[in-house]
C-alpha atoms as a PDB file:
ATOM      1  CA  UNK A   1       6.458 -64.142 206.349  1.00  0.00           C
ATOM      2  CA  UNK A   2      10.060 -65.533 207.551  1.00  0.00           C
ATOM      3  CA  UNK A   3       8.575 -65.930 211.099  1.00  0.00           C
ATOM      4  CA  UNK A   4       5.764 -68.366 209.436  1.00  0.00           C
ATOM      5  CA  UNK A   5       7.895 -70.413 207.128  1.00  0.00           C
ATOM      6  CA  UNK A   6      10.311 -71.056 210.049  1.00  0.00           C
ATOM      7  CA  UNK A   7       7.717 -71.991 212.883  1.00  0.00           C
ATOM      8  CA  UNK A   8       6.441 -74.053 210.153  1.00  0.00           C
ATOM      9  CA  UNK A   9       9.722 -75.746 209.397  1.00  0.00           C
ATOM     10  CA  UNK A  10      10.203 -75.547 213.456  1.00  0.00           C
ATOM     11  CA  UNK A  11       6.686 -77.702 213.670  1.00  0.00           C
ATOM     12  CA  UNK A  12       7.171 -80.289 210.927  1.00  0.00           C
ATOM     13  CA  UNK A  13      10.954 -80.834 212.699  1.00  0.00           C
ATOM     14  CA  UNK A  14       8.544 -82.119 215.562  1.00  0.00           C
ATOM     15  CA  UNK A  15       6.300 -83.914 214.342  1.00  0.00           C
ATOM     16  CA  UNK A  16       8.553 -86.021 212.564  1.00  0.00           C
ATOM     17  CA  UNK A  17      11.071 -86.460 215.367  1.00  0.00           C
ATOM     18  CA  UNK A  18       7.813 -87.064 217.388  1.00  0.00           C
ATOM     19  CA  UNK A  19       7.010 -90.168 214.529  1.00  0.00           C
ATOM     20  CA  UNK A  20      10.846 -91.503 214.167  1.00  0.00           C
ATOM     21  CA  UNK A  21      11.088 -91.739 218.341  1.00  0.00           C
ATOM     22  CA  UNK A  22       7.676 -93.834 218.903  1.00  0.00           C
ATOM     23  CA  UNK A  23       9.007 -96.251 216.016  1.00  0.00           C
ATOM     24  CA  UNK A  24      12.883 -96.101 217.306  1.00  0.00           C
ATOM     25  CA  UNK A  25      11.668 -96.977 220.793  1.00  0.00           C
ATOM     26  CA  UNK A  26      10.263 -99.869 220.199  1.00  0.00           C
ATOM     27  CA  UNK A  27      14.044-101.557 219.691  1.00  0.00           C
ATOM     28  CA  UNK A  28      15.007-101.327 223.476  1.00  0.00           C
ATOM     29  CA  UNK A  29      18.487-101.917 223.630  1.00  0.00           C
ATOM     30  CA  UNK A  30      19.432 -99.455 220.288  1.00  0.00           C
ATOM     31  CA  UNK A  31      16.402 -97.616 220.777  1.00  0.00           C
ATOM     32  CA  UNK A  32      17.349 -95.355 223.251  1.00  0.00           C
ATOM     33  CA  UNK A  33      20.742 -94.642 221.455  1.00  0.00           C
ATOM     34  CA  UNK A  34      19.024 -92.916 218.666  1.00  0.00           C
ATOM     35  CA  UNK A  35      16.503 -91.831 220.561  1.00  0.00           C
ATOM     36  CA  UNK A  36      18.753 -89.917 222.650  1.00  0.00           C
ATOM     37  CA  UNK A  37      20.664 -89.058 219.173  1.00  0.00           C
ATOM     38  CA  UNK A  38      17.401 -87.803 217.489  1.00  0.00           C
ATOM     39  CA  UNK A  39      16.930 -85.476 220.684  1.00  0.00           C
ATOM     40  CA  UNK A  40      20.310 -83.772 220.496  1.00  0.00           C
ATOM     41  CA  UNK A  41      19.745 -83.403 216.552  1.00  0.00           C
ATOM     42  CA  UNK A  42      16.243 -81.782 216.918  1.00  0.00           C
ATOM     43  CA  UNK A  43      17.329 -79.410 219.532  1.00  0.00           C
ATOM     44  CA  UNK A  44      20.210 -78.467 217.451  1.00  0.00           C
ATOM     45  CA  UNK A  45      18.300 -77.971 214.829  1.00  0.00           C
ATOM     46  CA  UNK A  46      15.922 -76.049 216.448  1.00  0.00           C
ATOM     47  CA  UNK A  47      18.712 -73.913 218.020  1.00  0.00           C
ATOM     48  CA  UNK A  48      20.059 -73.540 214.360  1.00  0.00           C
ATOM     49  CA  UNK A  49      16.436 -72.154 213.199  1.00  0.00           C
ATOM     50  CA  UNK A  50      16.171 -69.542 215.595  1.00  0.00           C
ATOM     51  CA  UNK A  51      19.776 -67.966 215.257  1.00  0.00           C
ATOM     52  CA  UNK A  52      18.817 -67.411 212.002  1.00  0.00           C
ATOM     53  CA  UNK A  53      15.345 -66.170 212.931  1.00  0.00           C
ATOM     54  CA  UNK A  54      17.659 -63.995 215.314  1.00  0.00           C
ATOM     55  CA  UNK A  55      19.839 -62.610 213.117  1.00  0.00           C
ATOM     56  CA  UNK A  56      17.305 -61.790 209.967  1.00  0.00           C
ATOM     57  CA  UNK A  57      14.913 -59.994 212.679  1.00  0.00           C
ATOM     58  CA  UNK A  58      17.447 -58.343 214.110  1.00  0.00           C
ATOM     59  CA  UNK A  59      17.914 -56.353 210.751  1.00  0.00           C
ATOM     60  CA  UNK A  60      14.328 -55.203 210.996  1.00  0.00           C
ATOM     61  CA  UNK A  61      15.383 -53.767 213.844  1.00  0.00           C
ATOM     62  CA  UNK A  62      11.557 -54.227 215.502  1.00  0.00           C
ATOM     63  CA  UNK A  63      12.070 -54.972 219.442  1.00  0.00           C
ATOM     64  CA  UNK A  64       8.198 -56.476 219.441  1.00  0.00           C
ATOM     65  CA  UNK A  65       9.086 -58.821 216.952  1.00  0.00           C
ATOM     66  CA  UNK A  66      11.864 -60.094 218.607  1.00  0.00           C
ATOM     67  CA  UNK A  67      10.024 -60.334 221.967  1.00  0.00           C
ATOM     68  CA  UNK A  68       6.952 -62.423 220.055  1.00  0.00           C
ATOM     69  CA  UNK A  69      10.141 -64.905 218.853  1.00  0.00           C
ATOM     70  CA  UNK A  70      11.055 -65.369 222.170  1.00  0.00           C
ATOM     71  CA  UNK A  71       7.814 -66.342 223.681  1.00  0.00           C
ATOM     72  CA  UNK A  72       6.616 -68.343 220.771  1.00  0.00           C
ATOM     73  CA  UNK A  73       9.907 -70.190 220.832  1.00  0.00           C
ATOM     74  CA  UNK A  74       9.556 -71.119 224.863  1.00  0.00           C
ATOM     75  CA  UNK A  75       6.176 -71.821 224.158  1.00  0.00           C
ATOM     76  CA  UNK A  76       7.676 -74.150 221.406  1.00  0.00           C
ATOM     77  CA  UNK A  77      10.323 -76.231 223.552  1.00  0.00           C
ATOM     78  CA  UNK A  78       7.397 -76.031 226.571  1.00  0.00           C
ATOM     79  CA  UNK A  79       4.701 -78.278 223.901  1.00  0.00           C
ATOM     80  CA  UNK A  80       8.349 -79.960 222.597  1.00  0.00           C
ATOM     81  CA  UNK A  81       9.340 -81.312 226.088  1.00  0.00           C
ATOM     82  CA  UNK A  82       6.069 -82.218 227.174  1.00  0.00           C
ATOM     83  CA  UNK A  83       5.327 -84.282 224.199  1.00  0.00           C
ATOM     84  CA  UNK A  84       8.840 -86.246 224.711  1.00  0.00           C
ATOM     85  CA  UNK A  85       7.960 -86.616 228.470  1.00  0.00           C
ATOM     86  CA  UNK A  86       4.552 -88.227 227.833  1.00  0.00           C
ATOM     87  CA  UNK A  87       6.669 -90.057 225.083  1.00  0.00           C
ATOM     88  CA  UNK A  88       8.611 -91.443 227.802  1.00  0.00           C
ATOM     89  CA  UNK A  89       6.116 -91.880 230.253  1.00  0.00           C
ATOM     90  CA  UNK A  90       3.895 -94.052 227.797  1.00  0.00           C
ATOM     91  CA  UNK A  91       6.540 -96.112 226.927  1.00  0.00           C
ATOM     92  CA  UNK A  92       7.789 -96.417 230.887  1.00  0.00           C
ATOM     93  CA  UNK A  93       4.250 -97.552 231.647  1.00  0.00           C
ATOM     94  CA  UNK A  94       3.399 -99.273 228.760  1.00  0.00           C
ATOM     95  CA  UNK A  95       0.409 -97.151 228.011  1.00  0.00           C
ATOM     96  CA  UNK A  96      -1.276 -97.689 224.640  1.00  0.00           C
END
């Protein structure tokens, strides 16, 4: 139930730094500021989210639980840094 609410948290956290950085972008010069300032803020929230993931699975004390964390979280920053790279690339290219 904990893993579900906090992958759910984890996805909404992208999605709406996903919305704020295609609007933020669009102001060049400051754009990229808080662009850049959004990142570091998602990714430390992110980070935050699964230390305490972490810390309340390691309690359970379940190895395979903490092994399914790990790979859903890579597979999380994988889809995370490939959406920000297309991000980028649209922008770069101009691409509707």
């Amino acid at each position: 139930m904990k893993s579900h609410f906090l992958l759910t948290i984890f996805a909404l956290m992208f999605l709406a730094f996903g919305g704020l950085s295609y609007i933020i972008v669009m102001i060049p010069p400051v754009g990229y500021i808080l662009y850049l300032f959004l990142f570091l803020l998602w990714a430390f929230n992110s980070l935050f989210l699964a230390v305490i993931f972490y810390i309340f699975s390691r309690s359970l004390g379940h190895e395979s639980d903490r092994q399914r964390f790990r790979r859903q979280f890579k597979k999380g920053i994988l889809i995370a840094s490939t959406a920000i790279l297309l991000l980028i690339i649209q922008r770069h290219f101009d691409i509707i």
